[in-house]
Structure formats: C-alpha cells, structure tokens
Protein backbone atom coordinates (compact mmCIF):
# COMPACT_ATOMS: atom_id res chain seq x y z
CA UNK A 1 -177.21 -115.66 60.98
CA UNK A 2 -178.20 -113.07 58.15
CA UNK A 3 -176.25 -113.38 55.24
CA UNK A 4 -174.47 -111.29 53.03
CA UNK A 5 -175.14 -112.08 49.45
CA UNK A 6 -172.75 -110.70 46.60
CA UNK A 7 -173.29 -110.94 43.12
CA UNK A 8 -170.42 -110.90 40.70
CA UNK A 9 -171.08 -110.46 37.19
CA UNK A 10 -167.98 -111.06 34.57
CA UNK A 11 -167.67 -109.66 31.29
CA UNK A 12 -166.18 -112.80 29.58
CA UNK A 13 -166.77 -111.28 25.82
CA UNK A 14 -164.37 -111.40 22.97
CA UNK A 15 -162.55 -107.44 24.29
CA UNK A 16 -161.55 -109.17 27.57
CA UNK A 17 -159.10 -111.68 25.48
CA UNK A 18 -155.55 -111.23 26.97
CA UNK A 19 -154.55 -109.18 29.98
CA UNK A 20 -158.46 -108.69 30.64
CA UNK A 21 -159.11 -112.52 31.30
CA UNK A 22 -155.83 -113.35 33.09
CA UNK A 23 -156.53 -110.06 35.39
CA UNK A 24 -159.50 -111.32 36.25
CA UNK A 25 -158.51 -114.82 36.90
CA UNK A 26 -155.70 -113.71 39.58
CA UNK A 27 -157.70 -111.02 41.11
CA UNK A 28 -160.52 -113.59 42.18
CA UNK A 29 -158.21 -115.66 43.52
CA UNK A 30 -157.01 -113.13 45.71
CA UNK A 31 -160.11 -111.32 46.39
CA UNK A 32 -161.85 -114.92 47.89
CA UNK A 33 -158.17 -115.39 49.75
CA UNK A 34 -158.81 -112.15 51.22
CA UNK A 35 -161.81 -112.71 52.46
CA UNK A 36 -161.38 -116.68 53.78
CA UNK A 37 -159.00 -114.14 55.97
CA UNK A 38 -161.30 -111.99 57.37
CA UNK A 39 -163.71 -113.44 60.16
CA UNK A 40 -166.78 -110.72 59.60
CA UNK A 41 -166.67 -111.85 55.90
CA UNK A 42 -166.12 -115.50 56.49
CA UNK A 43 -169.38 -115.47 58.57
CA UNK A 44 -171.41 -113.47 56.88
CA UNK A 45 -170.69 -113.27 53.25
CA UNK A 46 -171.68 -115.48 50.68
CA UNK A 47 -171.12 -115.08 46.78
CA UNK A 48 -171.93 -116.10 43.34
CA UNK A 49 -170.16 -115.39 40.01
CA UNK A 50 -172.17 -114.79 36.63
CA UNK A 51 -170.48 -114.74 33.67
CA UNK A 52 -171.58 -113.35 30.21
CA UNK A 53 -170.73 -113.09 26.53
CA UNK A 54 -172.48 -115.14 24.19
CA UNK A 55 -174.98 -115.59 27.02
CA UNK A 56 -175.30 -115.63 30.60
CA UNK A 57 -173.76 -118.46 32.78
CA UNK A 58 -174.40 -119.17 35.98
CA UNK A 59 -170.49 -120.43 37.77
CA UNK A 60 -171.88 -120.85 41.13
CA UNK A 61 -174.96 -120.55 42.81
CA UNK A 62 -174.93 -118.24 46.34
CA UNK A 63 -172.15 -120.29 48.58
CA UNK A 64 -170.23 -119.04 51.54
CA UNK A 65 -167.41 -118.08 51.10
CA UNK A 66 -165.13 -120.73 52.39
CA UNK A 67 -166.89 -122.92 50.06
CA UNK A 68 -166.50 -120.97 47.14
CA UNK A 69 -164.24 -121.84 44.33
CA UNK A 70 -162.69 -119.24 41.36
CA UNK A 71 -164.81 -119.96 38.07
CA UNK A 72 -163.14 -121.14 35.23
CA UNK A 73 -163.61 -118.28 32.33
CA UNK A 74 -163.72 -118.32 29.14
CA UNK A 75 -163.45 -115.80 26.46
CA UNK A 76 -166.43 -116.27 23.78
CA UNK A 77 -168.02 -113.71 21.37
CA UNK A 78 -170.77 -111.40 22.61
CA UNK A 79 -171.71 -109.18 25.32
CA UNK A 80 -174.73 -110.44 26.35
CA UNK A 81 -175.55 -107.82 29.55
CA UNK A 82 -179.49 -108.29 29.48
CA UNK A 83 -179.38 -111.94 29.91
CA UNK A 84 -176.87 -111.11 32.50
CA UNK A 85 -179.07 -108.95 34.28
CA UNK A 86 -181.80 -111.64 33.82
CA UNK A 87 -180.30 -114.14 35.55
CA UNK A 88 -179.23 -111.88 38.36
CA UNK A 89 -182.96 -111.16 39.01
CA UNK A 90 -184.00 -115.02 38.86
CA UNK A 91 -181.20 -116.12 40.99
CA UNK A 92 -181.62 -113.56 43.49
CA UNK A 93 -185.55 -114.15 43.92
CA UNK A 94 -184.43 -117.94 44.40
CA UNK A 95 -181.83 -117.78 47.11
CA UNK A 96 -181.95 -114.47 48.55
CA UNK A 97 -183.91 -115.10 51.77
CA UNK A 98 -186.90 -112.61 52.46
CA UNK A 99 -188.17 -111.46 55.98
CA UNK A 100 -190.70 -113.95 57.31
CA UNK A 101 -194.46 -112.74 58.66
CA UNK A 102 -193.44 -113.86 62.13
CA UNK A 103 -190.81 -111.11 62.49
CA UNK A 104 -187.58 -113.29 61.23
CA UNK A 105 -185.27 -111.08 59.45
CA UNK A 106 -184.14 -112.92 56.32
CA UNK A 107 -180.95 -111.62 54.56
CA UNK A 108 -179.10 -108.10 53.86
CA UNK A 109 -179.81 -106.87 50.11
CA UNK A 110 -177.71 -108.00 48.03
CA UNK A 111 -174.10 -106.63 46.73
CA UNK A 112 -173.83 -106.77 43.03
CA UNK A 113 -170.38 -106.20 41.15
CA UNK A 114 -170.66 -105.57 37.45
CA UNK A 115 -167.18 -106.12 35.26
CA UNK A 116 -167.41 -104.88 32.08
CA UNK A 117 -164.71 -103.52 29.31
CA UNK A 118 -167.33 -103.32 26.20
CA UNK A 119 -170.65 -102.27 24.54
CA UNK A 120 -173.62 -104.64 25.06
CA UNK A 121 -174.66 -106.41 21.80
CA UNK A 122 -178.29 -107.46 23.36
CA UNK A 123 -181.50 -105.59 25.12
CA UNK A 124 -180.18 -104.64 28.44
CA UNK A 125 -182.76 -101.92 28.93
CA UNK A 126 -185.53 -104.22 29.09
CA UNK A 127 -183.30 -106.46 31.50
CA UNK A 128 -182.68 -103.79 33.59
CA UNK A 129 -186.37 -102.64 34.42
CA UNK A 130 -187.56 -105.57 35.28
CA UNK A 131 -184.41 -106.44 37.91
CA UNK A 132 -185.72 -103.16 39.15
CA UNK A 133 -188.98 -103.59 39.30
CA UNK A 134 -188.63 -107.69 40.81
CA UNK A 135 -185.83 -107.16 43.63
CA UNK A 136 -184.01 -104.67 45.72
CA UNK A 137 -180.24 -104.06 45.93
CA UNK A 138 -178.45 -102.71 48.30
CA UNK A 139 -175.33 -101.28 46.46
CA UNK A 140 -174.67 -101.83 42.86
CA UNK A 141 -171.05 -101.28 41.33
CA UNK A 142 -170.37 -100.93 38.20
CA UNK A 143 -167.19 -101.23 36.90
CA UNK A 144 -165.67 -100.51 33.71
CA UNK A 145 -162.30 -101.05 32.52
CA UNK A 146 -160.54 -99.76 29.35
CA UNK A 147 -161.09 -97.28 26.65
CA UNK A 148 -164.19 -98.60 24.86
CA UNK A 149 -166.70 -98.74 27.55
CA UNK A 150 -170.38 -97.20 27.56
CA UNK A 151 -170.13 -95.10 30.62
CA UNK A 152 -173.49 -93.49 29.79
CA UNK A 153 -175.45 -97.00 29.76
CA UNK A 154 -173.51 -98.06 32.97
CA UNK A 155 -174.85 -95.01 34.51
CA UNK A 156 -178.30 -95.45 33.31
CA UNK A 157 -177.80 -98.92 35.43
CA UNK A 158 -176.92 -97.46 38.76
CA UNK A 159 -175.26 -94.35 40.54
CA UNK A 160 -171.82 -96.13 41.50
CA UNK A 161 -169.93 -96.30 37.93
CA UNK A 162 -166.21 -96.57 38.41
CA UNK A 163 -163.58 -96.75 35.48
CA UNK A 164 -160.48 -98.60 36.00
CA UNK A 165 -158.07 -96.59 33.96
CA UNK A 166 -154.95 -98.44 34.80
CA UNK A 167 -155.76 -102.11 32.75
CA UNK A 168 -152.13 -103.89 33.26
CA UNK A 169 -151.56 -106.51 36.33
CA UNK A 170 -151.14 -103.85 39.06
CA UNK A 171 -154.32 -102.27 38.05
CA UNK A 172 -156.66 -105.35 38.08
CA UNK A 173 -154.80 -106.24 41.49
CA UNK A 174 -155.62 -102.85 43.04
CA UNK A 175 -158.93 -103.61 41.79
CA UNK A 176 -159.79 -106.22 43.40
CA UNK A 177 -158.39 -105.56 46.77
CA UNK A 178 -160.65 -103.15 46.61
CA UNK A 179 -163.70 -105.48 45.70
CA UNK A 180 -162.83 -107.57 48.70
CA UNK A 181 -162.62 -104.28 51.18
CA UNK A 182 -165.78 -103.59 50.26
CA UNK A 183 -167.45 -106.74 50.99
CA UNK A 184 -165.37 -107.41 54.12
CA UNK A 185 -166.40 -103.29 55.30
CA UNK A 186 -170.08 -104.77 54.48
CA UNK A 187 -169.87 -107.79 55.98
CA UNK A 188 -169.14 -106.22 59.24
CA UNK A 189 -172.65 -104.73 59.68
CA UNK A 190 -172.34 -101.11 58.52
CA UNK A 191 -175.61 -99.90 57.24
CA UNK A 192 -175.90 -99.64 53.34
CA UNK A 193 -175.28 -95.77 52.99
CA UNK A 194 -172.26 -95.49 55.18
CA UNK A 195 -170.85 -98.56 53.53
CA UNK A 196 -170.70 -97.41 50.05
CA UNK A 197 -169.13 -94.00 50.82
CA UNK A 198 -166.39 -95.43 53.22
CA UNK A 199 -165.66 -97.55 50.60
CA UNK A 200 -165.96 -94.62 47.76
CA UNK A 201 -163.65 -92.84 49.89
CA UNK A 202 -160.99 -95.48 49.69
CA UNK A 203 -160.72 -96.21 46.19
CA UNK A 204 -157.10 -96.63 44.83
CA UNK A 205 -155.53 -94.57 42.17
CA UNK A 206 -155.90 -96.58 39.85
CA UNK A 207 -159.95 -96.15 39.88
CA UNK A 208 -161.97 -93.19 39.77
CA UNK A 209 -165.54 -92.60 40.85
CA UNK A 210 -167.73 -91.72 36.72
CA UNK A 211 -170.63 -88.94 37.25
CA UNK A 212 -171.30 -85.95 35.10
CA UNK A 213 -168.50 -83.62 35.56
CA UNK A 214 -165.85 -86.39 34.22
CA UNK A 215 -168.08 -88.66 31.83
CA UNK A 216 -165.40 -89.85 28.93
CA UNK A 217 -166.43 -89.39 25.40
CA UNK A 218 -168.82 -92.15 24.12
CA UNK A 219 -169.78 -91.95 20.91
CA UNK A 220 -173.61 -91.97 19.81
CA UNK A 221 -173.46 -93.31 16.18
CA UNK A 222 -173.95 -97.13 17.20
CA UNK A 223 -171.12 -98.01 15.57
CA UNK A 224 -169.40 -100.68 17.38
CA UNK A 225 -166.00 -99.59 18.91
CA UNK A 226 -164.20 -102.76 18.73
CA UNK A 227 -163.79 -105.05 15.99
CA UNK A 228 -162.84 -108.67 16.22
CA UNK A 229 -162.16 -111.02 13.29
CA UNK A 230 -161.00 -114.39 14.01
CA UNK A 231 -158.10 -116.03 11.75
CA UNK A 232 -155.86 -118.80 10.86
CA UNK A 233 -151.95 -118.41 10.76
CA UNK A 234 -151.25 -119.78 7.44
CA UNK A 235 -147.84 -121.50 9.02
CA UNK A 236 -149.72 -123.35 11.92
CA UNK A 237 -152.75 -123.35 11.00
CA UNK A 238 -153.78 -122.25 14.58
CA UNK A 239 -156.80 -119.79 15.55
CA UNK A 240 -155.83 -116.13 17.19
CA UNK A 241 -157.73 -112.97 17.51
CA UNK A 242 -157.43 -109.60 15.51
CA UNK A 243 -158.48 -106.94 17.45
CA UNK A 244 -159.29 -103.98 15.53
CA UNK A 245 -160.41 -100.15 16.91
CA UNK A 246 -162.55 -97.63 15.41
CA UNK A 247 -161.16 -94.53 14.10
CA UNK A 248 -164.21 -91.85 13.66
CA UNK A 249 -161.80 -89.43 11.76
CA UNK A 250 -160.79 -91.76 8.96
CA UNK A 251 -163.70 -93.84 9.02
CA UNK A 252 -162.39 -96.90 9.57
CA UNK A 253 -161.20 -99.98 11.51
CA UNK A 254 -157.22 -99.69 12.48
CA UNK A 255 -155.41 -102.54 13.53
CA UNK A 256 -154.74 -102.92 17.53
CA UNK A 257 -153.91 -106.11 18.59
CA UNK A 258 -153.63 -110.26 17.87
CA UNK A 259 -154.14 -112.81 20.46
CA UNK A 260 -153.48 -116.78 21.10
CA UNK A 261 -156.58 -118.28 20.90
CA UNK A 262 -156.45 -121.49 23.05
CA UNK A 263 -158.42 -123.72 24.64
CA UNK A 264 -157.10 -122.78 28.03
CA UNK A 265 -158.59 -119.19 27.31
CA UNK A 266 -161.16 -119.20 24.90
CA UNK A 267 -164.21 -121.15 23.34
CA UNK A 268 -165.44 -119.76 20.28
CA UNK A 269 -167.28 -122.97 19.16
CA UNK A 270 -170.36 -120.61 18.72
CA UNK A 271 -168.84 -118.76 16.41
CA UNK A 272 -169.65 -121.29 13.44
CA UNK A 273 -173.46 -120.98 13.95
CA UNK A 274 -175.38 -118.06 11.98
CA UNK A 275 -175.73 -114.63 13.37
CA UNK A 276 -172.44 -112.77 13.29
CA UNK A 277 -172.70 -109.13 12.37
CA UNK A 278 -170.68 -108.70 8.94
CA UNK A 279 -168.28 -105.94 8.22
CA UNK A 280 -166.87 -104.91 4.46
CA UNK A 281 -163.78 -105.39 3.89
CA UNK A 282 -163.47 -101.57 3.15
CA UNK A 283 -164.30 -101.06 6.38
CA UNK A 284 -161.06 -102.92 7.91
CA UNK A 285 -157.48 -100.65 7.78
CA UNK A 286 -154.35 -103.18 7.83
CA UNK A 287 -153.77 -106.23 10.21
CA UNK A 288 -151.50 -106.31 13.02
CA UNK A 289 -149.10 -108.73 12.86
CA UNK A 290 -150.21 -113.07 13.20
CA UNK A 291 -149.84 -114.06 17.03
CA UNK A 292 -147.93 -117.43 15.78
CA UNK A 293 -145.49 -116.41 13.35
CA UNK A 294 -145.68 -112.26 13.03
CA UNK A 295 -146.77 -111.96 9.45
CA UNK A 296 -147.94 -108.85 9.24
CA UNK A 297 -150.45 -109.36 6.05
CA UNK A 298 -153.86 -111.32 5.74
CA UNK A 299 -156.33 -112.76 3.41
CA UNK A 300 -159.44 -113.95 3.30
CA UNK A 301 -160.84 -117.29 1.00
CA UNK A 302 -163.71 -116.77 -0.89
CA UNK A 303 -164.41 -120.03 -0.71
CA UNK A 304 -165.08 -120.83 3.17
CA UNK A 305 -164.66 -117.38 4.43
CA UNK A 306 -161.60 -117.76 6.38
CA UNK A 307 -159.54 -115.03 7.23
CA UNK A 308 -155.48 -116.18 7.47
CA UNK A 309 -152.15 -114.77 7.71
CA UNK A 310 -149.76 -113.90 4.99
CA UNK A 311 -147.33 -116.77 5.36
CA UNK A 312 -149.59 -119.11 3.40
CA UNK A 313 -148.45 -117.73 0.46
CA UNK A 314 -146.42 -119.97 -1.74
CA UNK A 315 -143.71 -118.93 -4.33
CA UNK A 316 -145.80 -118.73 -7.03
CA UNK A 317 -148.19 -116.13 -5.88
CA UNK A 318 -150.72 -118.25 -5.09
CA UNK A 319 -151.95 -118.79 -1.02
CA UNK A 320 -153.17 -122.02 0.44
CA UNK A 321 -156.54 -121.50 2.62
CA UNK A 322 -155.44 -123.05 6.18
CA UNK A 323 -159.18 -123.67 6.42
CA UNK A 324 -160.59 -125.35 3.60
CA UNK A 325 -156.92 -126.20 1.51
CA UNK A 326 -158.03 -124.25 -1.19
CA UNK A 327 -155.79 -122.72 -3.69
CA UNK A 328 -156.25 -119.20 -3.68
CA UNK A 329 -154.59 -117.12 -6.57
CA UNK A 330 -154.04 -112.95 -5.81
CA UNK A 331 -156.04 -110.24 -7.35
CA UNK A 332 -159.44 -109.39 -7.32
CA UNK A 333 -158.88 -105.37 -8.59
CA UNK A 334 -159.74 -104.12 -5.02
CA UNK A 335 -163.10 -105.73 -5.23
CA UNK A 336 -164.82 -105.08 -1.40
CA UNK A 337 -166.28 -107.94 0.42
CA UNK A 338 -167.64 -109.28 3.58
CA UNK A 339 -165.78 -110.85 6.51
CA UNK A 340 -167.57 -112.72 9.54
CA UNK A 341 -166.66 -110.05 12.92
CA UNK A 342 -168.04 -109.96 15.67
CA UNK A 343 -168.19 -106.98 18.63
CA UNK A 344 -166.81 -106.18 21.86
C-alpha cells in the first residue's frame, strides 16, 4: 500500500505563549481523532510533527496514523524556520519511500503543513533552496495566524499561504478541521492538483487564501514586531511573559500582554545561555500588568539583569531583586539601559 506522508511543522516560539499553544494542543487532538475516523486516511496516511523555536525538534518520526500520538509542546524562545525546513528535507529523504527500478511505485509526495504566528530569527532562505532542490512536495500549506506574521516570506516558500484571522478557540478549531479534510480528501486518491483546490474551495471563514491582491502590510525595516522580556513577580517570585508590540508611529515598544510561565507550557532554560538580542530600555513603552499579582509597574536590577514587577517594592522606597535578593534603591535620572528580549 502507498502511503500518504504528512509533515506538520509547529511554530512553538515565544509569540505562540497562551491561546496559540493551547489552540494547537486541542486542535491536534482532534485533527488525529478525525482521521482514526476516516478509513481512506486510516489506511493510507501517515504523519510526523516538527516542532521549532529555539531549534528544530523532531516529535515523531513518519507513523500511521493510528499509531500516532499528540506531541507534547513547549513554548521556548526563537523561531528557528531554517532548521525547521532542514530537518523536513533530512527526514523526508529518510522515510519517504522512492519508486524502485523494477517498476514498484513507492509513496505519494509528501503533504507538508507549516504553523507559524511570527518572523523567523534564523537563515530560512538558505533552508529553503536546498529542501527544493533535495525533494519534491506535493502540496505545501502555509499557515499563518495573527497580526505579526511575514506573509511575504511565507509566500516566497510556496503558493498556498493562508492567514487565520480569527486566533480565539473557535478559530484554531475551524482550523484544524480543516487540516484533517484535507488529508482525509488526499488520502482518498485524488490527484495532487484537484486535491488542493477542492480543499481551497472549502476553507472556513475563519481562513482566507494570501496572494497579491490581499497581501497585509509587513513592514520592511527588520525591526522585530514582537517583543518579549521575561520577568519575575516581585510577590511570588514566579517567571511570566511580557509581550510587547511595535508601534512604527511612536517608535516604540507598547505593552500587549503578560503570560504564566509554567512548566506545563513553557521551557525557557535556554534563555540563560549567551545570545539574546538586547533592546534599550528607551526602546520599551510601559508594562502591562504582572500575570501573578497585577502590578502594573516593573524594574529591572542592575545587578543580575532581572526584570520584576512593582510589588517588590518595600516602604522605604527601596525594591528587593526577586532574582538575586539585592537591594535596589530608585533613581537613576532616566539613565537608558539594556534589557535581555528576545523575538517572536
């Protein structure tokens, strides 16, 4: 039997923290339910998840799909796409199965579903040509979802660039329902062509098809769109995320949103090692509010470079650094400095 192999890559990067991740997490689940439901797809599909942020991971190699299991993501920092695309290549020259000399046809060309919601922070170019140049895929989906994506790379990747515009629980459901139509149309034999636009044909409000005539602004300065600086509530002493967004007009990063930062959700281990971009403090607009106790002021220690919330400070003026226990006293005249970020 000629299989059906379908490549999913997941954006697991810092901008996925929140209703991204758990989106993700529950559509999977129901996209491989759908399909352990569907005979042409139990028999003929098979799948493999790729994750990438930091890096690339591979979550499972090419299984069918009654075997195959949701992977456990995790949010880290990074957007690594290139070594995403890298690993794509090597895994599908390993298990894809090639027509044979004799006349045995080995598999279909691969399905590969990209799912992305931010800018990469590596060389995906490079990446890119040589997938190109080392295997052949069928149909390639991109997919972006929210407001900071680089529609323009994604359609320097491949034809098929959809935006999910609607980014709460219905839309990542809708979403992928229609990820598992697609492979369950494919896995029924239609040829590559008439697959894609059956499928284009069908896609739920909640998605809409990216060419020329509808390409959303991206802006060209390089500037990173997100910014995300990880802090300290000074009550708890727990991690979370600030989430900041680039405003062109004022020049500056605005507060968005704060996030838990759990174990459950997130490993940002890496983020100790050298190599995070830096941003001035300038730069950064406000803070919204702590994700553990709603203070809606920070600081940052000039001693270990730990950004907390507001409630560390103590009666006499002076704040306690939740990382190091360092006693911090206010002022500094407005002097700028630099804070440890990272992109998404």
């Amino acid at each position: 039997m000629r299989r059906l192999p379908v490549y999913v890559l997941l954006d697991c990067s810092e901008s996925m923290i929140g209703a991204g991740l758990a989106g993700m997490r529950v559509g999977i689940n129901s996209m491989l339910k759908a399909l352990r439901q569907n005979p042409h797809a139990l028999e003929t599909a098979w799948i493999s998840f790729i994750t990438f942020d930091s890096r690339a991971e591979l979550k499972s190699p090419l299984q069918s799909i009654d075997e195959a299991q949701p992977p456990r993501l995790l949010v880290r920092p990074g957007t690594s796409l290139g070594s995403a695309l890298m690993l794509l290549a090597e895994r599908i020259l390993k298990e894809v199965q090639r027509n044979q000399s004799g006349g045995a046809k080995g598999d279909f060309r691969p399905i590969v579903i990209l799912i992305t919601d931010g800018q990469p922070t590596d060389d995906w170019r490079s990446a890119l040509r040589d997938l190109n140049s080392t295997v052949k895929i069928a149909n390639f989906y991109a997919i972006g979802c929210g407001d900071d994506i680089d529609f323009a790379g994604l359609r320097e990747m491949t034809d098929v660039v959809l935006n999910l515009h609607q980014t709460d629980e219905h839309g990542w459901a809708k979403l992928f329902v229609w990820i598992s139509d697609t492979v369950s149309t494919a896995s029924r034999g239609v040829s590559d062509g008439d697959e894609r636009e059956v499928m284009l044909s069908k896609l739920p409000d909640v998605i809409e098809k990216v060419d020329d005539s509808n390409m959303p602004y991206s802006s060209d300065d390089g500037r990173a769109r997100q910014l995300f600086l990880s802090a300290l509530c000074g009550k708890t002493k727990q991690p979370y995320l600030m989430r900041y967004r680039w405003e062109p007009d004022y020049g500056v990063y605005v507060p968005a949103a704060s996030h838990i930062m759990d174990a459950e959700t997130c490993d940002f281990s890496t983020r100790a090692g050298a190599g995070l971009p830096q941003v001035n403090s300038r730069e950064v607009d406000g803070c919204p509010p702590c994700a553990y106790c709603g203070n809606m002021s920070a600081g940052s220690c000039g001693n270990c470079g730990t950004v907390f919330c507001g409630s560390s400070r103590q009666p006499d003026g002076t704040s306690v650094c939740p990382g190091c226990g360092g006693i911090l006293r206010s002022g500094g005249g407005g002097r700028d400095f630099k804070i440890k970020a990272s992109e998404g």
